[in-house]
N, C-alpha and C. Protein backbone atom coordinates (compact mmCIF):
# COMPACT_ATOMS: atom_id res chain seq x y z
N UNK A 1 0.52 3.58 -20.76
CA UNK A 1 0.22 4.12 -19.45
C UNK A 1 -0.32 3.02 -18.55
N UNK A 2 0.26 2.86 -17.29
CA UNK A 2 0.01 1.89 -16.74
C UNK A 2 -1.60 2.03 -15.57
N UNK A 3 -2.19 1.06 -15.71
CA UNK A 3 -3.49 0.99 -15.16
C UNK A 3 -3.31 0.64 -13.54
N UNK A 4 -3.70 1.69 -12.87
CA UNK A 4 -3.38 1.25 -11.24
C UNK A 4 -4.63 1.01 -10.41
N UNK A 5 -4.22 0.21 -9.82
CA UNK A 5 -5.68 -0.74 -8.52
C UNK A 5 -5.37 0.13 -7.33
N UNK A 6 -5.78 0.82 -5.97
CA UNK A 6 -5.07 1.15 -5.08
C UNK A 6 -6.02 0.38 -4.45
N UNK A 7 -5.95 -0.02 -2.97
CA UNK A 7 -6.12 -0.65 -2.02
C UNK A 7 -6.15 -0.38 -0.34
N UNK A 8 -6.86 0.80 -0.18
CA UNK A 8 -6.41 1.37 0.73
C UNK A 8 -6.65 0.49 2.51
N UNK A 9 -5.71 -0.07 2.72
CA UNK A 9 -6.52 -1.11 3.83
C UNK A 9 -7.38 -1.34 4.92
N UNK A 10 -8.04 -1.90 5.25
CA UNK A 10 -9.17 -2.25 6.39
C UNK A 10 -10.12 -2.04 5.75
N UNK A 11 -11.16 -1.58 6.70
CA UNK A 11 -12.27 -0.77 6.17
C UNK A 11 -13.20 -0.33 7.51
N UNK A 12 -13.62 0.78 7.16
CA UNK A 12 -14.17 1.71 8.17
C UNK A 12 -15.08 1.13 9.25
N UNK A 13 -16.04 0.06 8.51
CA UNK A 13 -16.78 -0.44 9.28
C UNK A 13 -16.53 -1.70 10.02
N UNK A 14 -16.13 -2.76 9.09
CA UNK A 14 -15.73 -3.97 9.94
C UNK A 14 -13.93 -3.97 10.17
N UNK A 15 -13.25 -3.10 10.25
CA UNK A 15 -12.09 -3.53 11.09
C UNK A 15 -11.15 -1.75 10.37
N UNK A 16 -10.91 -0.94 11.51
CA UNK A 16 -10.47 0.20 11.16
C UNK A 16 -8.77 -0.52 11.21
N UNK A 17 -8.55 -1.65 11.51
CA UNK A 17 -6.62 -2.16 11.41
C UNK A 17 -6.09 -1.70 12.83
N UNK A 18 -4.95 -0.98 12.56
CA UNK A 18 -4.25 -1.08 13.47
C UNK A 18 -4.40 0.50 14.39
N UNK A 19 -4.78 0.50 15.79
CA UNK A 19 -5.02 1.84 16.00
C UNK A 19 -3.87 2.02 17.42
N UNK A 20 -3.43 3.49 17.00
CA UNK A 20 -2.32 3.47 18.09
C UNK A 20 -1.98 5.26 18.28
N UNK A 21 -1.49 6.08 19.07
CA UNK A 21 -0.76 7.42 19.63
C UNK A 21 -1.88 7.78 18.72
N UNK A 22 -3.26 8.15 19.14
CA UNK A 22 -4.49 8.97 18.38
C UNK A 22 -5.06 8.53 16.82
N UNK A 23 -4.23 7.36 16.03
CA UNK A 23 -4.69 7.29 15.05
C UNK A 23 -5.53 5.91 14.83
N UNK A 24 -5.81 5.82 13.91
CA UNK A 24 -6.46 4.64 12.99
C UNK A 24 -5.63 4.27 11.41
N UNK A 25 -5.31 2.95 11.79
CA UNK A 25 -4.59 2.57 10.12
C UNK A 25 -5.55 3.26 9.04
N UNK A 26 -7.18 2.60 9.17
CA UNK A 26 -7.98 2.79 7.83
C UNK A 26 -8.02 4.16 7.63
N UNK A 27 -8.14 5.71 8.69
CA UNK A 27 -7.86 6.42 8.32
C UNK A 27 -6.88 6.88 7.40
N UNK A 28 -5.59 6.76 8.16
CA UNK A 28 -4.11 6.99 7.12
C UNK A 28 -4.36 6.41 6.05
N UNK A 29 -4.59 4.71 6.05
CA UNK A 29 -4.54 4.23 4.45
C UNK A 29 -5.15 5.08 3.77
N UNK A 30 -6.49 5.26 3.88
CA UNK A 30 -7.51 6.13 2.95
C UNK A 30 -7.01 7.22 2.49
N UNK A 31 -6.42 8.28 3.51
CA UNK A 31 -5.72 9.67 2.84
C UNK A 31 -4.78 9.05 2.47
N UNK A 32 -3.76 8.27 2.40
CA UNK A 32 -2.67 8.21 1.53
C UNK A 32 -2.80 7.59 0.06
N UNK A 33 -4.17 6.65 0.01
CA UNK A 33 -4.69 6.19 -1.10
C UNK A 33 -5.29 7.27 -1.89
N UNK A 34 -6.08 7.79 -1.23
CA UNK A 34 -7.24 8.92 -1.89
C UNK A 34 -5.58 10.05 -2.94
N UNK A 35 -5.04 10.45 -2.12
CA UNK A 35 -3.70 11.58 -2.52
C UNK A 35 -3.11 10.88 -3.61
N UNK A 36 -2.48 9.82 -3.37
CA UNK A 36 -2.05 8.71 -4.81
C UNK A 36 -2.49 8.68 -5.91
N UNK A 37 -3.81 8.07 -5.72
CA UNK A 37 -4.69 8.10 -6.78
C UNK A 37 -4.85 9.64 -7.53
N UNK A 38 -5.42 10.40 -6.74
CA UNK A 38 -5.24 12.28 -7.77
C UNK A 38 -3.94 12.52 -8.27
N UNK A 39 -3.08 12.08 -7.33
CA UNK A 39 -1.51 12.39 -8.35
C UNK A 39 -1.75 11.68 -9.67
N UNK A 40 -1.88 10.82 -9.59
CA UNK A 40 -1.78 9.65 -10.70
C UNK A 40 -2.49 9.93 -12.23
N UNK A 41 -3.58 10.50 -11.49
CA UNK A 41 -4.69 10.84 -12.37
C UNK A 41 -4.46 12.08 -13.07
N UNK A 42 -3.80 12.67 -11.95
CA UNK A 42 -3.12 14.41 -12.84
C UNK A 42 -2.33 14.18 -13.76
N UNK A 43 -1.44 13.62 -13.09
CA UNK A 43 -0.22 13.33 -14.82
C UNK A 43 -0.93 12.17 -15.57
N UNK A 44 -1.77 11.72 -15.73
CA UNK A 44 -2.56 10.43 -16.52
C UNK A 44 -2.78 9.37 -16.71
N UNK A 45 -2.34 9.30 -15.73
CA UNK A 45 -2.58 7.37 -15.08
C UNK A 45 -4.09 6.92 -14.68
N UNK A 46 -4.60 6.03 -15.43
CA UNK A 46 -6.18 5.49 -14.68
C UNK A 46 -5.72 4.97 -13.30
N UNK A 47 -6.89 4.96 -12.72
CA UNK A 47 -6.82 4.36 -11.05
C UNK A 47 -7.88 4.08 -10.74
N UNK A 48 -7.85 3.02 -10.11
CA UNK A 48 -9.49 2.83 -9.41
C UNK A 48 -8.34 2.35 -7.70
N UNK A 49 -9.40 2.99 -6.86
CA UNK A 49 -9.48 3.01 -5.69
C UNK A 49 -10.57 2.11 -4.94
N UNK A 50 -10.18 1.23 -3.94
CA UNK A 50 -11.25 0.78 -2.99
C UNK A 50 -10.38 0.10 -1.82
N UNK A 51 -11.61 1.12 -0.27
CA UNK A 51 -11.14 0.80 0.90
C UNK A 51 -11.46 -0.45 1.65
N UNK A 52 -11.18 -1.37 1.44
CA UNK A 52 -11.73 -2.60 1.92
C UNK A 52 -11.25 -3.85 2.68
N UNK A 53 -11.34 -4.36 3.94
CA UNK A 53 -10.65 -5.31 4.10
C UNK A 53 -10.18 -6.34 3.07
N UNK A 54 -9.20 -7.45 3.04
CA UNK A 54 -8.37 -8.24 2.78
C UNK A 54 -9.74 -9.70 2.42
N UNK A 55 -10.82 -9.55 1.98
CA UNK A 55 -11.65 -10.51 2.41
C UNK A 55 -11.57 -11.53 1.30
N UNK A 56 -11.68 -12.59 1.16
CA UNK A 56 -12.30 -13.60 0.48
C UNK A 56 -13.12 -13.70 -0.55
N UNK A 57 -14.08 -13.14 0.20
CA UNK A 57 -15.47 -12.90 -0.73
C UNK A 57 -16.05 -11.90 -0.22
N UNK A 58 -17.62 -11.64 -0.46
CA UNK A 58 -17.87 -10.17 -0.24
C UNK A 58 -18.93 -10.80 1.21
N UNK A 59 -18.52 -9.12 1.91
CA UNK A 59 -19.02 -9.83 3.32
C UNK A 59 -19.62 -8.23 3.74
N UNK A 60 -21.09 -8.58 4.10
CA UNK A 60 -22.13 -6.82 4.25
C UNK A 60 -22.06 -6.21 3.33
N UNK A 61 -21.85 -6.64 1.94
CA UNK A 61 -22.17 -6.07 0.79
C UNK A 61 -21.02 -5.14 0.04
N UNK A 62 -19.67 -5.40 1.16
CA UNK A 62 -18.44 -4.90 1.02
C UNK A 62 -18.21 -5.65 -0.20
N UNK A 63 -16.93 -4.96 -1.34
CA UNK A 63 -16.57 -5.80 -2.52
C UNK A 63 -15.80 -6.78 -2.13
N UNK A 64 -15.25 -7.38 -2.98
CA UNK A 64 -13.94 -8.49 -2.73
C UNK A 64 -13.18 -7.67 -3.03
N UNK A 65 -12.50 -7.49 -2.71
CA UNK A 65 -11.06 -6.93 -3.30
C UNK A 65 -9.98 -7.59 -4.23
N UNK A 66 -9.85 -8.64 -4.51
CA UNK A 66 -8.82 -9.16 -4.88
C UNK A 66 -9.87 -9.25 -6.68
N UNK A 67 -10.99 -9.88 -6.15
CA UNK A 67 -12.11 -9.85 -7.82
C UNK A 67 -12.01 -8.63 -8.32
N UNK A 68 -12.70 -7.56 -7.53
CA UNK A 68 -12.95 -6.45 -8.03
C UNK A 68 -11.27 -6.13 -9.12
N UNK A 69 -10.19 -6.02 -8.57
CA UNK A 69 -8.71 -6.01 -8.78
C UNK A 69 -9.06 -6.51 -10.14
N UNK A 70 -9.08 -7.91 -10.37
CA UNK A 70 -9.06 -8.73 -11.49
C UNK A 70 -9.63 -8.58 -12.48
N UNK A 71 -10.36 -7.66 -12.26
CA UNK A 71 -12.09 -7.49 -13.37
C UNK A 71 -12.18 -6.48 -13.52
N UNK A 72 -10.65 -5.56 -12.73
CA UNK A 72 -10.97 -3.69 -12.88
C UNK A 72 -9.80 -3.61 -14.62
N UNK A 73 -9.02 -4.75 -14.78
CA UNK A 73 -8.09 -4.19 -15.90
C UNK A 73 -7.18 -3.46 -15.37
N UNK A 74 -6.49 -3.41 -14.46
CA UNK A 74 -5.48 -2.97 -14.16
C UNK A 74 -4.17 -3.35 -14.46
N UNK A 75 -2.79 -2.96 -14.21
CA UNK A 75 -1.59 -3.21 -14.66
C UNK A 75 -0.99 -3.74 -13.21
N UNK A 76 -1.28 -3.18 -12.44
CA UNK A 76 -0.52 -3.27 -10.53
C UNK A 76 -1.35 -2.71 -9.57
N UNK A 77 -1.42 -3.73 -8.79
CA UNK A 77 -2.03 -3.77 -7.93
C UNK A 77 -1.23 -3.24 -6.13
N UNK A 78 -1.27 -1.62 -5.84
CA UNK A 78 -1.20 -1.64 -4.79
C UNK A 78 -1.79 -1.37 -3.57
N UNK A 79 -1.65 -2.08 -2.75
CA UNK A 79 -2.67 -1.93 -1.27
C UNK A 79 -1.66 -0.85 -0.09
N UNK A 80 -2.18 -0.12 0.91
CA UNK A 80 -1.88 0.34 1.46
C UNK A 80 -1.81 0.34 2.86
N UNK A 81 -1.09 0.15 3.30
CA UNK A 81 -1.25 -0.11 4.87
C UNK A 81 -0.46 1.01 6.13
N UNK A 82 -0.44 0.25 7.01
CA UNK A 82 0.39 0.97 8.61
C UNK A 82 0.85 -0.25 9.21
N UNK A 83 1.62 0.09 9.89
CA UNK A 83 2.21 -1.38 10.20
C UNK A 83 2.08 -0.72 12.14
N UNK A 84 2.24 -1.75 12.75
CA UNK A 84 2.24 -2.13 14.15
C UNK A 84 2.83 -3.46 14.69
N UNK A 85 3.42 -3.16 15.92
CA UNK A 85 4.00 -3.98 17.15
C UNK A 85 4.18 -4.07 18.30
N UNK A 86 3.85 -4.77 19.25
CA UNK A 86 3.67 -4.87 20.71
C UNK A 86 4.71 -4.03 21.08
N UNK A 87 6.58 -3.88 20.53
CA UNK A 87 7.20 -3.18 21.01
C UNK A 87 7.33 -2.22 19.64
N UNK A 88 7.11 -0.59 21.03
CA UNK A 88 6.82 0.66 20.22
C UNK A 88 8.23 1.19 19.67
N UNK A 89 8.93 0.04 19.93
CA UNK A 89 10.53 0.71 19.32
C UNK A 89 10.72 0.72 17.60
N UNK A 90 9.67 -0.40 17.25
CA UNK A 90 9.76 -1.10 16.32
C UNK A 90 9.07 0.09 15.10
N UNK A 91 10.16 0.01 14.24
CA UNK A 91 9.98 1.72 13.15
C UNK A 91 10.82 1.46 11.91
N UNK A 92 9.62 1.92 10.54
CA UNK A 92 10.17 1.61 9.11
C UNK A 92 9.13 1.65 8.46
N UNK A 93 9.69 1.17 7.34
CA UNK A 93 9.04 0.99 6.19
C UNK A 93 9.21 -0.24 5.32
N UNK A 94 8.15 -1.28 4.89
CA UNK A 94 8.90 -2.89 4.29
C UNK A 94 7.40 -2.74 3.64
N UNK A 95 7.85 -3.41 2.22
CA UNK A 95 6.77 -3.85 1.20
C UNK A 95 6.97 -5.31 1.03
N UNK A 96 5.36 -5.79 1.35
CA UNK A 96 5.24 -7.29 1.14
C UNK A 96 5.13 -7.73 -0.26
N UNK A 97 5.57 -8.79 -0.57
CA UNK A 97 5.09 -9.35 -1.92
C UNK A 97 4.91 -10.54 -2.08
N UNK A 98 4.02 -11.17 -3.08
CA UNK A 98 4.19 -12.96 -2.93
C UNK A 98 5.02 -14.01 -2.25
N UNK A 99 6.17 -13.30 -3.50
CA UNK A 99 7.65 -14.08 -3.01
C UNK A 99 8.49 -13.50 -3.69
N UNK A 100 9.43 -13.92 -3.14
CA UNK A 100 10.72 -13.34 -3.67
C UNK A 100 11.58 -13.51 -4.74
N UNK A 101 11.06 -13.48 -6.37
CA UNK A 101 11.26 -14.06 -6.97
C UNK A 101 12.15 -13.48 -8.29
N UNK A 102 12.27 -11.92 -8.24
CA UNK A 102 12.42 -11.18 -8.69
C UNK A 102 11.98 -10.56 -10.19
N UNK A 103 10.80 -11.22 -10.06
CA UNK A 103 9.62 -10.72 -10.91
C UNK A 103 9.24 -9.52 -10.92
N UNK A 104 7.88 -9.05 -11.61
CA UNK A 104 7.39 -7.29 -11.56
C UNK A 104 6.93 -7.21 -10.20
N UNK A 105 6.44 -8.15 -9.16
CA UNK A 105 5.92 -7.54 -8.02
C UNK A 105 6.79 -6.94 -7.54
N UNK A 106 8.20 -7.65 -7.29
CA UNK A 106 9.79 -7.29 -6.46
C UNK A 106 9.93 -5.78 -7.07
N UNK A 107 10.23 -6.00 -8.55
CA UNK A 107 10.07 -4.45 -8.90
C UNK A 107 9.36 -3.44 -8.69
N UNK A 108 8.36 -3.38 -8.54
CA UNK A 108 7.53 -2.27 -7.95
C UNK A 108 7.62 -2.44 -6.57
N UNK A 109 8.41 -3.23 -5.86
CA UNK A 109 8.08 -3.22 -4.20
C UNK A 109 9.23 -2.51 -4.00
N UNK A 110 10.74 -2.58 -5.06
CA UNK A 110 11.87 -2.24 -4.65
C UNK A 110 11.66 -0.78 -4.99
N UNK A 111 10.96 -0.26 -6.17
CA UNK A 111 10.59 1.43 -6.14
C UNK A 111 10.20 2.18 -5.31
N UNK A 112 8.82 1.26 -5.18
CA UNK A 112 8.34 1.93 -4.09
C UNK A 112 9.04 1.85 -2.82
N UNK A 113 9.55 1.11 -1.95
CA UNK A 113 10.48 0.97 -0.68
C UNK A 113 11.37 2.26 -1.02
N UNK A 114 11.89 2.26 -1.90
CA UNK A 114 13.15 3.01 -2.55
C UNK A 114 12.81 4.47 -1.90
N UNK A 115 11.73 4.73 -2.71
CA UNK A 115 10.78 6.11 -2.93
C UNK A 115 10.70 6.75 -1.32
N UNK A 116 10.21 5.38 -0.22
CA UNK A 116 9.33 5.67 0.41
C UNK A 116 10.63 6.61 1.96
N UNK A 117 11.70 4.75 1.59
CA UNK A 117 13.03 5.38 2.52
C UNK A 117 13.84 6.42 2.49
N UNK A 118 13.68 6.79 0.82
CA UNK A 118 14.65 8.14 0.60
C UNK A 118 14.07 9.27 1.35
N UNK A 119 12.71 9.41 0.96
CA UNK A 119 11.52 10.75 0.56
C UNK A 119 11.39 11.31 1.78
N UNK A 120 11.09 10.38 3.00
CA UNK A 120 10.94 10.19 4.54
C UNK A 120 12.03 10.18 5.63
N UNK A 121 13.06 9.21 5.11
CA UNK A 121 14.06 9.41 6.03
C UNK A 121 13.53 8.14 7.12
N UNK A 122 13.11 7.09 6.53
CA UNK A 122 11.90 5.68 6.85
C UNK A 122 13.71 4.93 7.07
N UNK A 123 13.23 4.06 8.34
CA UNK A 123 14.39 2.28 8.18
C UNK A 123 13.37 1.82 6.95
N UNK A 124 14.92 1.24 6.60
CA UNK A 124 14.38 0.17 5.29
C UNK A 124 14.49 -1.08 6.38
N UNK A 125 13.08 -1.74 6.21
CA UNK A 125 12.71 -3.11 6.44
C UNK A 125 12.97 -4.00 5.47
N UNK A 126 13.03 -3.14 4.43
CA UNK A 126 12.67 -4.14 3.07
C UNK A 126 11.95 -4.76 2.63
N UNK A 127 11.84 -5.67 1.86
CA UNK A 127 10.79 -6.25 0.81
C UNK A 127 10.85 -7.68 1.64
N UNK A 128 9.74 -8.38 1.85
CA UNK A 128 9.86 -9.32 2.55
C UNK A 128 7.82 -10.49 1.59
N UNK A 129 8.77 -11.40 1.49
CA UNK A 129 7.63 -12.31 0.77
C UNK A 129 6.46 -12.61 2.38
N UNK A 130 5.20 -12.59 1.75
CA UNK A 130 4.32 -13.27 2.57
C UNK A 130 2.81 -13.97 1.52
N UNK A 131 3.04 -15.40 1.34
CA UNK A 131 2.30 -15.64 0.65
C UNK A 131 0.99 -15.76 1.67
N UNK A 132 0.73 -15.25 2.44
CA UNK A 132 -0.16 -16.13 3.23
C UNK A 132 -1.45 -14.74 3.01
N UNK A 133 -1.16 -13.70 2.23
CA UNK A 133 -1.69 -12.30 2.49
C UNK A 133 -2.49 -12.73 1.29
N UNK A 134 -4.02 -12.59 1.26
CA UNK A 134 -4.80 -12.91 0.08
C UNK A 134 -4.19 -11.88 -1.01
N UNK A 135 -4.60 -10.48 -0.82
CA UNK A 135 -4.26 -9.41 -1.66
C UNK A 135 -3.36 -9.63 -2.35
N UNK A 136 -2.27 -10.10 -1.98
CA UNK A 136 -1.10 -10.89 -2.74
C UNK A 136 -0.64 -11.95 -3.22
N UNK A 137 -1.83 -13.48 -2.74
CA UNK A 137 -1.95 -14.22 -3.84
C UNK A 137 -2.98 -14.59 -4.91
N UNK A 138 -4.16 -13.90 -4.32
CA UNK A 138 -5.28 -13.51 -5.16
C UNK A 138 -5.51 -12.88 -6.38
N UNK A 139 -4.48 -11.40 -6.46
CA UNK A 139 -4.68 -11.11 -7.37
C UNK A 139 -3.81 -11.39 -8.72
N UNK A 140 -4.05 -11.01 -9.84
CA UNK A 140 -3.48 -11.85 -10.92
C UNK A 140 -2.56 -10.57 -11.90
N UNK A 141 -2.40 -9.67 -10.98
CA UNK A 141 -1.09 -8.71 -11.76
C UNK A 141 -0.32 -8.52 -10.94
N UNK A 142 1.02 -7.85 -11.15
CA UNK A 142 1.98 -7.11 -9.87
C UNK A 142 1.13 -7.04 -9.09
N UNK A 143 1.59 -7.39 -8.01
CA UNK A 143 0.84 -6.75 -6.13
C UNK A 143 1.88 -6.53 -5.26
N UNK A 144 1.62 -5.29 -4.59
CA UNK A 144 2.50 -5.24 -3.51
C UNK A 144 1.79 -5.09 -2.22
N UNK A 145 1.95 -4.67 -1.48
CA UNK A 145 1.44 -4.11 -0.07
C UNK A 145 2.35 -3.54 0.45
N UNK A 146 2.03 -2.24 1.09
CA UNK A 146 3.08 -1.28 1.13
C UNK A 146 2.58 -1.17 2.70
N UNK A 147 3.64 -1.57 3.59
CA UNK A 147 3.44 -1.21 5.02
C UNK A 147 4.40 -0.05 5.73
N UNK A 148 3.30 1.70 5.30
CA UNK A 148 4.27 2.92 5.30
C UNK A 148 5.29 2.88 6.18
N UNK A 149 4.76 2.59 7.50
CA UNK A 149 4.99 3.15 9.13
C UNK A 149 4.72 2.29 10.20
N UNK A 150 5.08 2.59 11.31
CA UNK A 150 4.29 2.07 12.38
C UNK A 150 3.56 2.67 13.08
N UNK A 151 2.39 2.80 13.21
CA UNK A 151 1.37 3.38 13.93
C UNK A 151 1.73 3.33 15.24
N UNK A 152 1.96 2.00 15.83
CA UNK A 152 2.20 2.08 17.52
C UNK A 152 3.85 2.48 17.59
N UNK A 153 4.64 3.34 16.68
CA UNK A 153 5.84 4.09 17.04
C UNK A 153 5.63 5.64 16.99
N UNK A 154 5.92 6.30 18.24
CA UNK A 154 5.58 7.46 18.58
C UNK A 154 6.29 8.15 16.65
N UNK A 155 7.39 8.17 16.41
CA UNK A 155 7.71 8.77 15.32
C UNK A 155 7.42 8.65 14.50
N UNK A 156 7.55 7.23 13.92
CA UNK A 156 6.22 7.30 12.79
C UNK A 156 4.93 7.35 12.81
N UNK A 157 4.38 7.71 14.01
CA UNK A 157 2.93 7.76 13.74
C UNK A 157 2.98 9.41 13.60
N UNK A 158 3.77 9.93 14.02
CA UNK A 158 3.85 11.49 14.04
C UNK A 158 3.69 11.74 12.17
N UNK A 159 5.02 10.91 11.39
CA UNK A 159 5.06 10.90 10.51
C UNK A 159 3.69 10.50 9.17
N UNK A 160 3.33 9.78 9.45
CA UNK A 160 1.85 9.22 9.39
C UNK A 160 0.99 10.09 9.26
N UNK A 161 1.24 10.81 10.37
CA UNK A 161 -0.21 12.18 10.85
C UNK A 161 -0.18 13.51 9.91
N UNK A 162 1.37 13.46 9.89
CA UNK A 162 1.47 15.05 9.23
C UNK A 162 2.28 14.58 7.96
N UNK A 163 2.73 13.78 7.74
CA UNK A 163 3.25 14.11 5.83
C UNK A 163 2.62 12.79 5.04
N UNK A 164 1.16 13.18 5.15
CA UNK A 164 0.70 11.95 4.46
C UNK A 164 1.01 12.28 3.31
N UNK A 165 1.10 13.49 2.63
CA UNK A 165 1.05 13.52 1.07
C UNK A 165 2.60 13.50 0.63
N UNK A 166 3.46 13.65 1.11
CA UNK A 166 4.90 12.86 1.17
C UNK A 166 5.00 11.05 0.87
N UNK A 167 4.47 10.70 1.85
CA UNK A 167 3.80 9.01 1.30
C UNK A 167 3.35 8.88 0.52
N UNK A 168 2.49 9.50 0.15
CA UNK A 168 1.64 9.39 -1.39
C UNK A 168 2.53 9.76 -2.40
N UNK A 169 2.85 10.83 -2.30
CA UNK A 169 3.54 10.99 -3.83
C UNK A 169 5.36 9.65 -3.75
N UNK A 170 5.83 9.71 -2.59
CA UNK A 170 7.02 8.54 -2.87
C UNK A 170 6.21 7.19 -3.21
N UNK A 171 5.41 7.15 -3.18
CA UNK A 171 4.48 5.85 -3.46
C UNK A 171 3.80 5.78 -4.89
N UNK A 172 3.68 7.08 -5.19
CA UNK A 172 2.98 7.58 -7.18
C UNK A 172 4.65 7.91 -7.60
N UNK A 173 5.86 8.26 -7.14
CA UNK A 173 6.98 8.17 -7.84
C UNK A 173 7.26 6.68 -8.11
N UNK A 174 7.40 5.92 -6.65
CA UNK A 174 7.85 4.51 -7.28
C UNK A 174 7.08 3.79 -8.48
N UNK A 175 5.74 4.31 -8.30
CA UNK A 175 5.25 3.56 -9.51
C UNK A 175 5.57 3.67 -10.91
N UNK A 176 5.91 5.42 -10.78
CA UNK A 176 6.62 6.05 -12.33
C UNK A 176 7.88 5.18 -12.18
N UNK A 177 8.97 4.83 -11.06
CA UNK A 177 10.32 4.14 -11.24
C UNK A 177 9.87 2.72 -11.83
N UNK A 178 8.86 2.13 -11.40
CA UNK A 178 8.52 0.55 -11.84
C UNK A 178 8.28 1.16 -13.08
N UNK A 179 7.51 1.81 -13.89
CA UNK A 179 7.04 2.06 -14.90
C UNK A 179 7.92 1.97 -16.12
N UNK A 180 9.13 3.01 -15.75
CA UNK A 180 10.54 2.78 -16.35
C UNK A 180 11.26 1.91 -16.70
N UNK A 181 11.02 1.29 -14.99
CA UNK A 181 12.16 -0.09 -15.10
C UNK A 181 11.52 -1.03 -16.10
N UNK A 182 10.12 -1.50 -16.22
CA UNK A 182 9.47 -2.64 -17.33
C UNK A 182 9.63 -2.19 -18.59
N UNK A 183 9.82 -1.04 -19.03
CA UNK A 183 9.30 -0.85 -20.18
C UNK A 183 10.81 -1.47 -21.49
């Protein structure tokens, strides 16, 4: 049974992310993390959860995220996000990963994407490397970062608002599809 990290992004106090058409990223992340994690846990998957910026080190007594990750024993590490852009045309769904290497991160990024475009009816952005994202070179198992939506697109933020638990569970399926695919 695979051991899951969730990551739900920003954090409430020093940076709520991306805010756009009535919402807040750290909101959404949080309910779509919080929903994940109970799926997970129902059919029997461990999970540890934490909402926290992308930081370095620990900053106002906030954790690190990428340590905490490393030292929780986990199997995969995913973070959760909303995505945004100056132009509001701009609409999908793309999971970041290290690189493109076609390792276990790719695999769990291609499930989950999979999960997220079918489930929703999401553009596939696709899987796109960004080493420059700590969360993703910091930590030391699978990592992905899952960027659901776009907050500043009137439709997906609609989407965002009302089928968060649709996101969550195509996001606790892909992990059962990665789960499959390694074994």
């Amino acid at each position: 049974m695979l051991r899951i990290f969730i990551n739900s992004g920003h954090d409430m106090d020093l940076d709520p992310g991306a805010c756009a058409n009535g919402i807040r990223e750290v909101d959404i992340a949080l309910a779509i993390g919080e929903k994940v994690k109970k799926t997970m846990e129902v059919i029997g998957y461990p999970c540890q959860l934490i909402q926290s910026d992308n930081l370095n080190g620990e900053t106002e007594g906030k954790p690190n995220v990428c340590a905490t990750a490393n030292n929780s024993g986990a199997d995969i590490f995913v973070s959760i996000h909303c995505n945004s852009a100056a132009n509001s045309s701009a609409k999908g769904t793309e999971t970041l990963v290290y690189a493109l290497d076609g390792g276990k991160s790719n695999i769990l990024a291609k499930c989950i994407q999979a999960q997220i475009v079918n489930s929703l009816n999401m553009v596939d952005r696709g899987i796109k490397a960004r080493p420059d994202l700590c969360v993703l070179r910091e930590t030391s198992m699978p990592a992905v970062l899952v960027e659901t939506a776009f907050i500043s697109n009137q439709e997906d933020a609609y989407k965002l608002m009302y089928r968060i638990e649709e996101f969550a569970n195509a996001i606790a399926r892909g992990i059962t599809d990665y789960e499959r695919e390694i074994i």
